[in-house]
Structure formats: C-alpha cells, structure tokens
PDB file of N, CA and C in Angstrom:
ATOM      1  N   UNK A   1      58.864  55.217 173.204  1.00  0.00           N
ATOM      2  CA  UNK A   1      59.880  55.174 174.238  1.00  0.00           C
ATOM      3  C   UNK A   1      59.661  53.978 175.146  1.00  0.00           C
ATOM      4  N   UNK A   2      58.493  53.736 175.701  1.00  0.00           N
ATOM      5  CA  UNK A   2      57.877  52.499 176.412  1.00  0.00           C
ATOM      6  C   UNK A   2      58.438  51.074 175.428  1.00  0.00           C
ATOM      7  N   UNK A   3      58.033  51.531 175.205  1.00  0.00           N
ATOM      8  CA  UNK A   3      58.333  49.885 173.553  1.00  0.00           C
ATOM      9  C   UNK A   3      60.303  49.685 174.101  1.00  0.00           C
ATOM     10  N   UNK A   4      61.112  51.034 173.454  1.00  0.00           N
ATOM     11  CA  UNK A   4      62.093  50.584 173.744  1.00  0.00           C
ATOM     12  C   UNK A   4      62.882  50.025 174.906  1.00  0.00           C
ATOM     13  N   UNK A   5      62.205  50.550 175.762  1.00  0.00           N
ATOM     14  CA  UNK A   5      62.641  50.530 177.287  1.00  0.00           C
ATOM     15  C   UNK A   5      62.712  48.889 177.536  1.00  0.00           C
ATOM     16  N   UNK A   6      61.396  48.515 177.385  1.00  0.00           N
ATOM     17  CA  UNK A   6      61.135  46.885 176.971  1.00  0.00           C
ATOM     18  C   UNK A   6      61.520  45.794 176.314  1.00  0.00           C
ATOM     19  N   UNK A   7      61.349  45.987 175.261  1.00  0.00           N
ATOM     20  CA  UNK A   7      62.209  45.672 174.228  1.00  0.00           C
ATOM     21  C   UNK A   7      63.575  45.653 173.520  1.00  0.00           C
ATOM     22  N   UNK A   8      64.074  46.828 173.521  1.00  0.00           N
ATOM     23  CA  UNK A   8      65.368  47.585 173.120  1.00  0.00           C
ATOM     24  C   UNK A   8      66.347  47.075 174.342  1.00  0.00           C
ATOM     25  N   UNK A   9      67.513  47.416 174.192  1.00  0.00           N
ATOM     26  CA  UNK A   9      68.772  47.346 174.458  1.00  0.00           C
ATOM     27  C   UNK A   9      69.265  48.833 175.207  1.00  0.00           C
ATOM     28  N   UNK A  10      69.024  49.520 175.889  1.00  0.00           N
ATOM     29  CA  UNK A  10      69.634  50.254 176.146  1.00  0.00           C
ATOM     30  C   UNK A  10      70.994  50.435 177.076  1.00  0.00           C
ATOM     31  N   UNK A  11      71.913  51.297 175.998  1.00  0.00           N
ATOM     32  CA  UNK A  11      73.245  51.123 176.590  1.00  0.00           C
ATOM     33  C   UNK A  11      73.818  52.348 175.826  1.00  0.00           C
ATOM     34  N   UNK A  12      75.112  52.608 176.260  1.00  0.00           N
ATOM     35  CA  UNK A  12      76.077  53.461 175.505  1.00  0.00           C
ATOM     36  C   UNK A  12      76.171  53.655 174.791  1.00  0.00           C
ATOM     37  N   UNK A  13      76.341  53.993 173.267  1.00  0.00           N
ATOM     38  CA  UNK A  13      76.469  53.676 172.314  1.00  0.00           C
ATOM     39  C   UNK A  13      77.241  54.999 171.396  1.00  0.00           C
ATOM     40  N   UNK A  14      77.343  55.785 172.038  1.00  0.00           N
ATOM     41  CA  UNK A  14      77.700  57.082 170.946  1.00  0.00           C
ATOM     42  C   UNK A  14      79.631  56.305 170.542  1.00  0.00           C
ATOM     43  N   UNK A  15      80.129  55.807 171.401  1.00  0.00           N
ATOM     44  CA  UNK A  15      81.564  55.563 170.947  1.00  0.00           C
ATOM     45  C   UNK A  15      82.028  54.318 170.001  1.00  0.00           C
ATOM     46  N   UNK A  16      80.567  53.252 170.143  1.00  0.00           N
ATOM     47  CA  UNK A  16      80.588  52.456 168.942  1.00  0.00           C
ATOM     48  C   UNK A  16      80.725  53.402 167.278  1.00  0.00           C
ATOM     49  N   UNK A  17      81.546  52.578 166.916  1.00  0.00           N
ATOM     50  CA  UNK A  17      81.840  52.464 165.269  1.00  0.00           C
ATOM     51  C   UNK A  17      82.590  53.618 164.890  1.00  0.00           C
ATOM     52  N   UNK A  18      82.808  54.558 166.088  1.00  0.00           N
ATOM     53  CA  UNK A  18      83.640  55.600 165.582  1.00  0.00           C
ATOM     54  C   UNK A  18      85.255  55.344 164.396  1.00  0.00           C
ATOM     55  N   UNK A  19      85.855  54.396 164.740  1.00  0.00           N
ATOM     56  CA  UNK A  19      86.996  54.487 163.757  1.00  0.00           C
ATOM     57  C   UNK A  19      86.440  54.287 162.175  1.00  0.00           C
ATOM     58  N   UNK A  20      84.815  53.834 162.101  1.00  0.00           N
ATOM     59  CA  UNK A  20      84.080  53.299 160.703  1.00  0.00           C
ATOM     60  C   UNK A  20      83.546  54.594 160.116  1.00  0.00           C
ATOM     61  N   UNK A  21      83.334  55.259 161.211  1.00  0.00           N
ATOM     62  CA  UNK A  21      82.598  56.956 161.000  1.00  0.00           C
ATOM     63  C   UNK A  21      83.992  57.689 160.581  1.00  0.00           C
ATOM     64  N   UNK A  22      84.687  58.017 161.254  1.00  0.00           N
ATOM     65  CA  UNK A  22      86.229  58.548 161.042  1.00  0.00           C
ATOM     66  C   UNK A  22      86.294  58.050 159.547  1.00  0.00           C
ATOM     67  N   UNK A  23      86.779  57.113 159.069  1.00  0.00           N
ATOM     68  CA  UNK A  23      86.985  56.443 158.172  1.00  0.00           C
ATOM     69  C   UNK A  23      86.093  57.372 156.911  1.00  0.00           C
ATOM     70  N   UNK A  24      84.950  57.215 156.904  1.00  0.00           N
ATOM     71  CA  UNK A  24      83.851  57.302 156.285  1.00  0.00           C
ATOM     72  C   UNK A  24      83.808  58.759 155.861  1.00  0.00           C
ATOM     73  N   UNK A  25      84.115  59.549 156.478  1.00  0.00           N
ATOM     74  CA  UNK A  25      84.292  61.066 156.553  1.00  0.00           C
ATOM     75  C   UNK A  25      85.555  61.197 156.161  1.00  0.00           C
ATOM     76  N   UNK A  26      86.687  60.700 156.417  1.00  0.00           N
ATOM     77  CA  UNK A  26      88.579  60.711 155.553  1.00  0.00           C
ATOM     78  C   UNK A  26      87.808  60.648 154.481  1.00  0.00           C
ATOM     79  N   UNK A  27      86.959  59.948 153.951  1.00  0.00           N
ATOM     80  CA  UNK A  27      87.099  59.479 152.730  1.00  0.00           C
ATOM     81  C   UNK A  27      86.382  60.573 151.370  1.00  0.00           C
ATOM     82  N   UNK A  28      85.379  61.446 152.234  1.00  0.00           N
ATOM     83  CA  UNK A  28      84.275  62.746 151.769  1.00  0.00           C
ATOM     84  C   UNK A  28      85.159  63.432 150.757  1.00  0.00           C
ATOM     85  N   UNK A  29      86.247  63.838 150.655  1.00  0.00           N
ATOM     86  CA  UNK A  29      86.974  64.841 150.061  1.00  0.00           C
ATOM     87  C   UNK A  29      87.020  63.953 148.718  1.00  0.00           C
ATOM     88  N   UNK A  30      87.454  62.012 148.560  1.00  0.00           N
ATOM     89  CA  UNK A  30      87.395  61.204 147.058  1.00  0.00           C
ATOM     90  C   UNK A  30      86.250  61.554 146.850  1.00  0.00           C
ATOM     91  N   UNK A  31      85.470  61.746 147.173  1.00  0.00           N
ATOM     92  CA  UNK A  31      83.679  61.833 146.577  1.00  0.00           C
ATOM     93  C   UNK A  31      83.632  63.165 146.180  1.00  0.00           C
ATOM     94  N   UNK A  32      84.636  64.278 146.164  1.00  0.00           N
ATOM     95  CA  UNK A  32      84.292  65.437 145.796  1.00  0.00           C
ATOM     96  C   UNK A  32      83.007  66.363 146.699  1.00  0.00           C
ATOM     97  N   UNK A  33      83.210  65.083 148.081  1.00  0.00           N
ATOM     98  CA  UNK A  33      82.363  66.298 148.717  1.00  0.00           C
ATOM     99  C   UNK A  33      83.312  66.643 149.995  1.00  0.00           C
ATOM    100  N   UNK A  34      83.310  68.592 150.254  1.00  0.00           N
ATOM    101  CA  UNK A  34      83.873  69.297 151.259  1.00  0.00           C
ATOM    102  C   UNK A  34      82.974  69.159 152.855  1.00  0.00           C
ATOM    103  N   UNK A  35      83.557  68.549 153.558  1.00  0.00           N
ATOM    104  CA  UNK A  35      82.225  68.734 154.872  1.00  0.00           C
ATOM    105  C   UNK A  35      82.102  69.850 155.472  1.00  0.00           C
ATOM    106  N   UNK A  36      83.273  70.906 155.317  1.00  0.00           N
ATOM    107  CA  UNK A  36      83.544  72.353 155.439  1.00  0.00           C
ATOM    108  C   UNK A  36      82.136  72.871 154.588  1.00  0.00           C
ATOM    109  N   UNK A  37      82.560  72.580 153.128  1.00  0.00           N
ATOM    110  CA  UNK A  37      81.069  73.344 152.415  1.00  0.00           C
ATOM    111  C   UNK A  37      79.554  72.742 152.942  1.00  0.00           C
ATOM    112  N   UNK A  38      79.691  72.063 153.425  1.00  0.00           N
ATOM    113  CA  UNK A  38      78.481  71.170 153.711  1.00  0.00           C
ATOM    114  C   UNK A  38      78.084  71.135 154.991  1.00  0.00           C
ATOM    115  N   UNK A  39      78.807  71.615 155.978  1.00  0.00           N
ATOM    116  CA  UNK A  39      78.552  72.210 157.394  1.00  0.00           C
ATOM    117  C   UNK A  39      78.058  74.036 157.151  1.00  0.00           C
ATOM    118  N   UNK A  40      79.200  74.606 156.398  1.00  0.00           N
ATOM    119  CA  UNK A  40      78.647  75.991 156.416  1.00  0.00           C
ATOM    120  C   UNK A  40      77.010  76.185 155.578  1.00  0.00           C
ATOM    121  N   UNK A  41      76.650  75.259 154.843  1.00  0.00           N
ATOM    122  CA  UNK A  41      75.604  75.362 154.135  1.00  0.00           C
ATOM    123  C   UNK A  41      74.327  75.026 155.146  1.00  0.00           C
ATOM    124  N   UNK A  42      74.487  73.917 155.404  1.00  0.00           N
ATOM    125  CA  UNK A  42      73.442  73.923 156.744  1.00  0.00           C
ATOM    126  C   UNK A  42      73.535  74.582 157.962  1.00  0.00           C
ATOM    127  N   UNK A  43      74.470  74.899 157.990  1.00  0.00           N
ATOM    128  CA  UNK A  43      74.387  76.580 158.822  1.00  0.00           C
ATOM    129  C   UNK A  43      73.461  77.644 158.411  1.00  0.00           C
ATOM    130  N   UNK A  44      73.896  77.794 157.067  1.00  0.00           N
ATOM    131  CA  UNK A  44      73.376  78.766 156.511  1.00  0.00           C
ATOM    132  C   UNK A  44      71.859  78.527 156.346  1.00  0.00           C
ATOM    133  N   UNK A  45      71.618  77.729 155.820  1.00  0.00           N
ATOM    134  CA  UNK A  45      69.808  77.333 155.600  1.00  0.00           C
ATOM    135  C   UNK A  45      69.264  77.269 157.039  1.00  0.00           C
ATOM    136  N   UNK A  46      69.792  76.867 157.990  1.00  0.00           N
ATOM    137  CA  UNK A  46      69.171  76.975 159.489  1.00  0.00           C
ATOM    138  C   UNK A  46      68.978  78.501 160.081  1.00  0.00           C
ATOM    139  N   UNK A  47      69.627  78.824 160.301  1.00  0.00           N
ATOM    140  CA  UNK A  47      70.059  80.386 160.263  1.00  0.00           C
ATOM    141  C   UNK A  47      69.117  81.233 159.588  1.00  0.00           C
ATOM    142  N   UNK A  48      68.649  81.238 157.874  1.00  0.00           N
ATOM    143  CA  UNK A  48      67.965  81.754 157.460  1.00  0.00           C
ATOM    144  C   UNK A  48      66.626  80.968 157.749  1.00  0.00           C
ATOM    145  N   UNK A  49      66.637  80.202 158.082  1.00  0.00           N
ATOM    146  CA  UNK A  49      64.842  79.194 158.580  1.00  0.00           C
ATOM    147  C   UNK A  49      64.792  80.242 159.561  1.00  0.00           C
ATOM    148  N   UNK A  50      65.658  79.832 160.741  1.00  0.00           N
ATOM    149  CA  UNK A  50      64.890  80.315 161.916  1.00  0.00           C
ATOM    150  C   UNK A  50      65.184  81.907 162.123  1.00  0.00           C
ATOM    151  N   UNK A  51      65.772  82.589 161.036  1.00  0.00           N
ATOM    152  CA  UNK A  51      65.323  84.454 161.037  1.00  0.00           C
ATOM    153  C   UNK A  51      63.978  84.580 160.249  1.00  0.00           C
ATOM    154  N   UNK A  52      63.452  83.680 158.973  1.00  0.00           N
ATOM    155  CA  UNK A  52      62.299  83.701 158.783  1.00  0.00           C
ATOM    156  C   UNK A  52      60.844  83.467 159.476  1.00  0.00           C
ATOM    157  N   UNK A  53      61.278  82.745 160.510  1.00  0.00           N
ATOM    158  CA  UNK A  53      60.252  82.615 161.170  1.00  0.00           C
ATOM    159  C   UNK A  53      60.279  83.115 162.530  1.00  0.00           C
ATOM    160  N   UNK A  54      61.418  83.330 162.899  1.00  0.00           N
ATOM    161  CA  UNK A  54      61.743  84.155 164.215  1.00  0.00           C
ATOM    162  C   UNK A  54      60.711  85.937 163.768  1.00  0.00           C
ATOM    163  N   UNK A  55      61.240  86.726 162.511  1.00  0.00           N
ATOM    164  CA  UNK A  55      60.488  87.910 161.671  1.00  0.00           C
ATOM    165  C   UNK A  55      58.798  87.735 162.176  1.00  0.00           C
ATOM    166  N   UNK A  56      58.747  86.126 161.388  1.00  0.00           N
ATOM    167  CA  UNK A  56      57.040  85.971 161.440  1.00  0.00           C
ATOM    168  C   UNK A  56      56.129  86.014 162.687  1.00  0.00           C
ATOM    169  N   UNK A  57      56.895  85.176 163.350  1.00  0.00           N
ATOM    170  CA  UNK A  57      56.581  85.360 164.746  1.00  0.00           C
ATOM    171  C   UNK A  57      56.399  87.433 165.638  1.00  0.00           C
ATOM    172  N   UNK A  58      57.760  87.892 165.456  1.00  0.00           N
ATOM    173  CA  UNK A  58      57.363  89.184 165.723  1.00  0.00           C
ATOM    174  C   UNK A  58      56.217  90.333 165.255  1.00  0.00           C
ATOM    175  N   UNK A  59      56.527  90.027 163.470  1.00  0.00           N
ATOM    176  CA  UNK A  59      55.073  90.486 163.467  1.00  0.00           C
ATOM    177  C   UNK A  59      54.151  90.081 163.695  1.00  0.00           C
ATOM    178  N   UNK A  60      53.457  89.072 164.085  1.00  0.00           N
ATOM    179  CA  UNK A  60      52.228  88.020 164.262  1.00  0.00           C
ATOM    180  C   UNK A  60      52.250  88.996 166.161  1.00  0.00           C
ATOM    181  N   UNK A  61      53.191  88.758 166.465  1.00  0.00           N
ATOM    182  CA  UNK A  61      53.287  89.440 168.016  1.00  0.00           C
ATOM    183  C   UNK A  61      52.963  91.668 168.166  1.00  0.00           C
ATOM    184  N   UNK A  62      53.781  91.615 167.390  1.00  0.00           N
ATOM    185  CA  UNK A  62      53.226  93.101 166.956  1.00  0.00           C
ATOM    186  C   UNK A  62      51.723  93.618 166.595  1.00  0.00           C
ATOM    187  N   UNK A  63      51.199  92.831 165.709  1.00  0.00           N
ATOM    188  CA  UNK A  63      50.222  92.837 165.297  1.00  0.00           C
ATOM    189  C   UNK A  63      49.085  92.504 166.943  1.00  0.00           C
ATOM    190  N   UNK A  64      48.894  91.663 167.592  1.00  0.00           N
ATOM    191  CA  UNK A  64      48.591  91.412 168.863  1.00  0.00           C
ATOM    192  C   UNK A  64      48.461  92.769 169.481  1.00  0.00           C
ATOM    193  N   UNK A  65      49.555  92.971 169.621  1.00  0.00           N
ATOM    194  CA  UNK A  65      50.145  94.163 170.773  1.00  0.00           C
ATOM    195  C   UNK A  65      49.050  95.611 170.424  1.00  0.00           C
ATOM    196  N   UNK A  66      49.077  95.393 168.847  1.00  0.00           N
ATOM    197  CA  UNK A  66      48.594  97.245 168.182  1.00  0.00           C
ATOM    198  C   UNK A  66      46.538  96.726 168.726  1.00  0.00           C
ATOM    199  N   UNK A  67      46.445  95.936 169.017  1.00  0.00           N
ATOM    200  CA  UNK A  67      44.623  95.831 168.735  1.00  0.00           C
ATOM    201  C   UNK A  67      44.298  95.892 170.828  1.00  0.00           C
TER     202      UNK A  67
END
C-alpha cells in the first residue's frame, strides 16, 4: 500500500472503460457463455463454502463449550 501511495497514481477509476466492459459482457451470450448461469453458480459454491465452514466452526465451538 506504501509503495502505491508513492509511486502509483491514485485516482478514480471504477468509471474508466465501462462502455469496453459493457461491450465485453453484450458479447458473453456469442461465446455460449450465460452470466445468469455463471453468477448463480458462484453463488452457489460461495454459499456452500461458507455453510461448510460456518458447520465446522460450530462444532469446533460446541466441542469447547461440552469440556
């Protein structure tokens, strides 16, 4: 972070290149890819990450609690 502060450029930047991003994403559906299927999927794998380890955590906490 030091380095960039120094070095780097800091400025605005989230609204650069948007019509290239727009663009880029119109285009997902010729590639045969859905960003619909591809948003709900990493939903889904996040979701099941963090109930797997959210579980682990409780018992790891349960286990604590009984001693």
């Amino acid at each position: 972070m030091l380095l960039r502060i120094k070095h780097g450029e800091p400025k605005d930047r989230i609204e650069q290149e948007v019509v290239k991003a727009r663009r880029m994403l119109d285009r997902l559906p010729e590639l045969g890819i859905s960003i619909d299927k591809v948003t709900q999927q990493l939903e889904d794998e996040g979701v099941e990450k963090f109930s797997t380890s959210f579980d682990k955590l409780m018992g790891t906490l349960e286990k604590a609690l009984k001693k």
